[in-house]
N, C-alpha and C. Protein backbone atom coordinates (compact mmCIF):
# COMPACT_ATOMS: atom_id res chain seq x y z
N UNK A 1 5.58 -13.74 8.26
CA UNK A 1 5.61 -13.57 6.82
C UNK A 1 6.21 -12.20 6.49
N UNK A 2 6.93 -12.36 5.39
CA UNK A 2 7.58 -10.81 5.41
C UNK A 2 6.77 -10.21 4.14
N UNK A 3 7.04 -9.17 4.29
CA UNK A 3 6.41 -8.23 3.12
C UNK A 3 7.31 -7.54 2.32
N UNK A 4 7.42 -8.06 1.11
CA UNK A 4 8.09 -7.14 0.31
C UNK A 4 7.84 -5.73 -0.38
N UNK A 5 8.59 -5.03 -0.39
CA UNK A 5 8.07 -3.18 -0.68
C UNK A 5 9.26 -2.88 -1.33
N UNK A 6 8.51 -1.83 -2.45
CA UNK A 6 9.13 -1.24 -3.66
C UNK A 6 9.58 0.19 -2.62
N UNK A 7 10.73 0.61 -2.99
CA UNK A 7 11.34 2.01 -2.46
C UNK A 7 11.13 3.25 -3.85
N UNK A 8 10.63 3.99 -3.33
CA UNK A 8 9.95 4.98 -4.27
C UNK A 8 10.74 6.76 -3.76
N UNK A 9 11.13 7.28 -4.23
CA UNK A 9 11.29 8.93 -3.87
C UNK A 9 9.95 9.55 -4.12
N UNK A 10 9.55 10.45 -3.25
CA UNK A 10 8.35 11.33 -3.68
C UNK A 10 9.14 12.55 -2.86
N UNK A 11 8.49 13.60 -3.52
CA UNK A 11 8.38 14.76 -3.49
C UNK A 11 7.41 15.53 -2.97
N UNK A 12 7.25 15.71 -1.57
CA UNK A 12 5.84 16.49 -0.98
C UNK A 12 6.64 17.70 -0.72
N UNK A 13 4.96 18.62 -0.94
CA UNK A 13 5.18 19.71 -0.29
C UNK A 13 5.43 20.07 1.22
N UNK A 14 6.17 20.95 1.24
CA UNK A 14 6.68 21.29 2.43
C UNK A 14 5.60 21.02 4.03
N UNK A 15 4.82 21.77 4.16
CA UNK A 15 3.45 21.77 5.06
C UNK A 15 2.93 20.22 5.06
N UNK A 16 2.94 19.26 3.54
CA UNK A 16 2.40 17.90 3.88
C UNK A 16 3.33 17.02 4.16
N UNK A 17 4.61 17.64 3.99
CA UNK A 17 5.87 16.95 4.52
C UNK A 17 5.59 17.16 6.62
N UNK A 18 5.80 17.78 6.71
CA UNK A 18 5.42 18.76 8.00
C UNK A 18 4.16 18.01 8.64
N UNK A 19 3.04 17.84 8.44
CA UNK A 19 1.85 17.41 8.97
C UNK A 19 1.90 15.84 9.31
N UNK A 20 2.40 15.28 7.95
CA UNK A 20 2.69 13.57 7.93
C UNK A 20 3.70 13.29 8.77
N UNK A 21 5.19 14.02 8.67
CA UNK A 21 5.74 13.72 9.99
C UNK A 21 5.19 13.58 11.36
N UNK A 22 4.62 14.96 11.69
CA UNK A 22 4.03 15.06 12.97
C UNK A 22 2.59 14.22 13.09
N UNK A 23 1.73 13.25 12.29
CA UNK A 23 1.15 12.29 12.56
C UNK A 23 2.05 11.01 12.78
N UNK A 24 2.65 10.90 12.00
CA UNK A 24 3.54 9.94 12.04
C UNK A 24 4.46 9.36 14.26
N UNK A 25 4.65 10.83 14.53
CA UNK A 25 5.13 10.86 15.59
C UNK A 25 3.58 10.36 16.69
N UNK A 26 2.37 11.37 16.45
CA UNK A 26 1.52 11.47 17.23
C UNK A 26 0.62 10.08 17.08
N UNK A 27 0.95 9.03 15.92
CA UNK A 27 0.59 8.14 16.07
C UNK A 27 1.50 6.59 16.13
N UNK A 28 2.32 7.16 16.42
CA UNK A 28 4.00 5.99 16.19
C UNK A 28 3.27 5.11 15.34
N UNK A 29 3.38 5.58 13.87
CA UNK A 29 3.15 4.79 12.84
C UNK A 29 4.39 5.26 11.76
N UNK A 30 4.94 4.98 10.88
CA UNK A 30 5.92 5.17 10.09
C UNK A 30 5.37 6.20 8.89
N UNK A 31 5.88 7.30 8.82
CA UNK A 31 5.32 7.65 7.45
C UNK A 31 5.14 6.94 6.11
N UNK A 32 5.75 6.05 6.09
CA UNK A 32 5.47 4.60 4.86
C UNK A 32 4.15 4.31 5.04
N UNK A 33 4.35 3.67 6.35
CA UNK A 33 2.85 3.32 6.72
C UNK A 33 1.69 4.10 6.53
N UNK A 34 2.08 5.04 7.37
CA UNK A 34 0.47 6.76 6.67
C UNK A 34 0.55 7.19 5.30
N UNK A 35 1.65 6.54 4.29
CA UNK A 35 1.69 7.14 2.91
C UNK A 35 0.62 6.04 2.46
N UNK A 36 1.19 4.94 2.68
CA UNK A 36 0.67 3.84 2.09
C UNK A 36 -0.80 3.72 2.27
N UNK A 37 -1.72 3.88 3.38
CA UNK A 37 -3.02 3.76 3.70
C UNK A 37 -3.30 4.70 2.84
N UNK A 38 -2.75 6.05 2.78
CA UNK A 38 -3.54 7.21 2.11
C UNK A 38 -3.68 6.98 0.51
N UNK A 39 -2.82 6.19 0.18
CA UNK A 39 -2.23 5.49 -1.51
C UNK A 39 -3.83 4.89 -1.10
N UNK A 40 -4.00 4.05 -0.18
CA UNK A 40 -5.00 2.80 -0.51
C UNK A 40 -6.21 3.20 -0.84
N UNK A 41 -6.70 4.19 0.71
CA UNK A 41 -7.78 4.58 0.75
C UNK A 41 -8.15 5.80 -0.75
N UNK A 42 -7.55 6.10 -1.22
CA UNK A 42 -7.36 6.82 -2.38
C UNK A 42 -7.67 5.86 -3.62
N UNK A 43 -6.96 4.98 -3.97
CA UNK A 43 -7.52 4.23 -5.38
C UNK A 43 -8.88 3.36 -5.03
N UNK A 44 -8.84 2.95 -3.70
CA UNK A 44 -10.50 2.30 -3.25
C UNK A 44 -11.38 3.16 -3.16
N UNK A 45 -11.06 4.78 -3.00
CA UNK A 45 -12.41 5.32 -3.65
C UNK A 45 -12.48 5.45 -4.94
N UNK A 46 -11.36 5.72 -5.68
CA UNK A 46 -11.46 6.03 -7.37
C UNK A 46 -11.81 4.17 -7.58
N UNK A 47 -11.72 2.99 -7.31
CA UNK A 47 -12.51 1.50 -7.78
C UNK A 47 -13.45 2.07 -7.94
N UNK A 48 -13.97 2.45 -5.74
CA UNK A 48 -15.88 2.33 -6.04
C UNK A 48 -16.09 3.95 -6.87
N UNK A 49 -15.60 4.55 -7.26
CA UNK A 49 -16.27 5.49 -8.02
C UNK A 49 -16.81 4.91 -9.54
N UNK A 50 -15.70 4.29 -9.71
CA UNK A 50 -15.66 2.96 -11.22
C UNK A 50 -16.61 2.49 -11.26
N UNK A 51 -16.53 2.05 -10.39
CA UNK A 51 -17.67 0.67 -10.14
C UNK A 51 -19.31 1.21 -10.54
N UNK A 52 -19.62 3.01 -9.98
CA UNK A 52 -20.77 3.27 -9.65
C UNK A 52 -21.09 3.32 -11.43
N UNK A 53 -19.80 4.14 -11.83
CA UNK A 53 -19.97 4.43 -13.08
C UNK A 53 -20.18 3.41 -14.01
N UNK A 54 -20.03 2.17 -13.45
CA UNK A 54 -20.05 1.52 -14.68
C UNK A 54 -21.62 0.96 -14.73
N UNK A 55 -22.02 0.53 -13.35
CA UNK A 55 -23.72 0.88 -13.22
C UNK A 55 -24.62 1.30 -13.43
N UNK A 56 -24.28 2.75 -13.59
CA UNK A 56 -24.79 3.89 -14.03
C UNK A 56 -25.00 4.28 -15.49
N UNK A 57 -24.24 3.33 -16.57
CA UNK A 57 -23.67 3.70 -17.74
C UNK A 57 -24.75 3.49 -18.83
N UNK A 58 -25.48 3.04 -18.33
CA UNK A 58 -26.81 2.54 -19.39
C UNK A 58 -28.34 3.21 -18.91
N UNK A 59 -27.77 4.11 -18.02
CA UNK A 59 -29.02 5.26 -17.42
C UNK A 59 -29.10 6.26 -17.98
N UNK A 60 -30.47 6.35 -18.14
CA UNK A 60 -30.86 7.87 -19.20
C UNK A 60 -30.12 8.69 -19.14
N UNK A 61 -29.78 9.72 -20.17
CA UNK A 61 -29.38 10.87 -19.50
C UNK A 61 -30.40 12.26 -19.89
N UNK A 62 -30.30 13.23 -19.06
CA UNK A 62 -31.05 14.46 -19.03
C UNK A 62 -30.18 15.49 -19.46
N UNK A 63 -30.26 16.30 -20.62
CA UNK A 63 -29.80 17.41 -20.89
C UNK A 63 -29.83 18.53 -19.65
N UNK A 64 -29.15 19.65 -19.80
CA UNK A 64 -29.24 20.58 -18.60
C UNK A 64 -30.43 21.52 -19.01
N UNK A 65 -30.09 21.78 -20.57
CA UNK A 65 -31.31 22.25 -20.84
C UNK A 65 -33.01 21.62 -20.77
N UNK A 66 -33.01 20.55 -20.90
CA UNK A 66 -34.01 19.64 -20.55
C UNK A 66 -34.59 19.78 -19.30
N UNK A 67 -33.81 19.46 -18.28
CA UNK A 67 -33.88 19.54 -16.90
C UNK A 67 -34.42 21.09 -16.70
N UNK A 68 -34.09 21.90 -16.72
CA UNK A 68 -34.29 23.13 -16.90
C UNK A 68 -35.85 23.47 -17.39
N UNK A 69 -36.51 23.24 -18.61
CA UNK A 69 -36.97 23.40 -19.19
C UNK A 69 -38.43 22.60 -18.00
N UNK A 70 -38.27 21.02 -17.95
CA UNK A 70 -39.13 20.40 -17.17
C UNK A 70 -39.56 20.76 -15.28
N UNK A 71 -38.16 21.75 -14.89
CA UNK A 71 -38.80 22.46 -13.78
C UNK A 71 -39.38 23.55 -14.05
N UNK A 72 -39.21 24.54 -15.16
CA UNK A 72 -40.10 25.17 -15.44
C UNK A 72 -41.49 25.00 -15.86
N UNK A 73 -41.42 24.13 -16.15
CA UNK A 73 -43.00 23.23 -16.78
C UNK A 73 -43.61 22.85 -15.61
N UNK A 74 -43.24 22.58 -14.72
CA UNK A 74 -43.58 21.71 -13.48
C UNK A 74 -43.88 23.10 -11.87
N UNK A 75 -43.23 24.47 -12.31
CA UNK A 75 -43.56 25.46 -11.83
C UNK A 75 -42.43 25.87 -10.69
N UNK A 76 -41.48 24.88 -10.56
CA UNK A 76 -40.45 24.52 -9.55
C UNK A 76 -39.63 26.23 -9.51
N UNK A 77 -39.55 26.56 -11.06
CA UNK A 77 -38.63 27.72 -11.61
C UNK A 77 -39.59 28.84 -12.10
């Protein structure tokens, strides 16, 4: 099965130009290939970050001052 892929220019800095090559070599993987995982693993944490947030979205919230106020009450502070 073939895979079709969009051709993109990017612009890295010098040193992450430099590092990704030399993984690239030390793991005979293509820098496409190590761009692309790092693309992946990158928006699959910003999903599950989504995801937590959207869970989360109907949970109390605590002022800082609040919080503050109730460890002092509590003797913590």
């Amino acid at each position: 099965m073939t895979t079709l892929t969009k051709r993109a220019t990017v612009y890295l800095d010098p040193g992450l130009h430099r590092a990704i090559r030399l993984k690239s070599v030390e793991t005979a993987r293509s820098v496409s290939d190590l761009v692309n995982d790092a693309l992946r693993d990158g928006l699959a944490e910003d999903a599950n970050d989504l995801a937590v947030f959207e869970e989360r979205k109907k949970e109390l919230t605590l002022s800082f001052e609040t919080f503050v106020k109730e460890l002092r009450r509590h003797g913590k502070i």
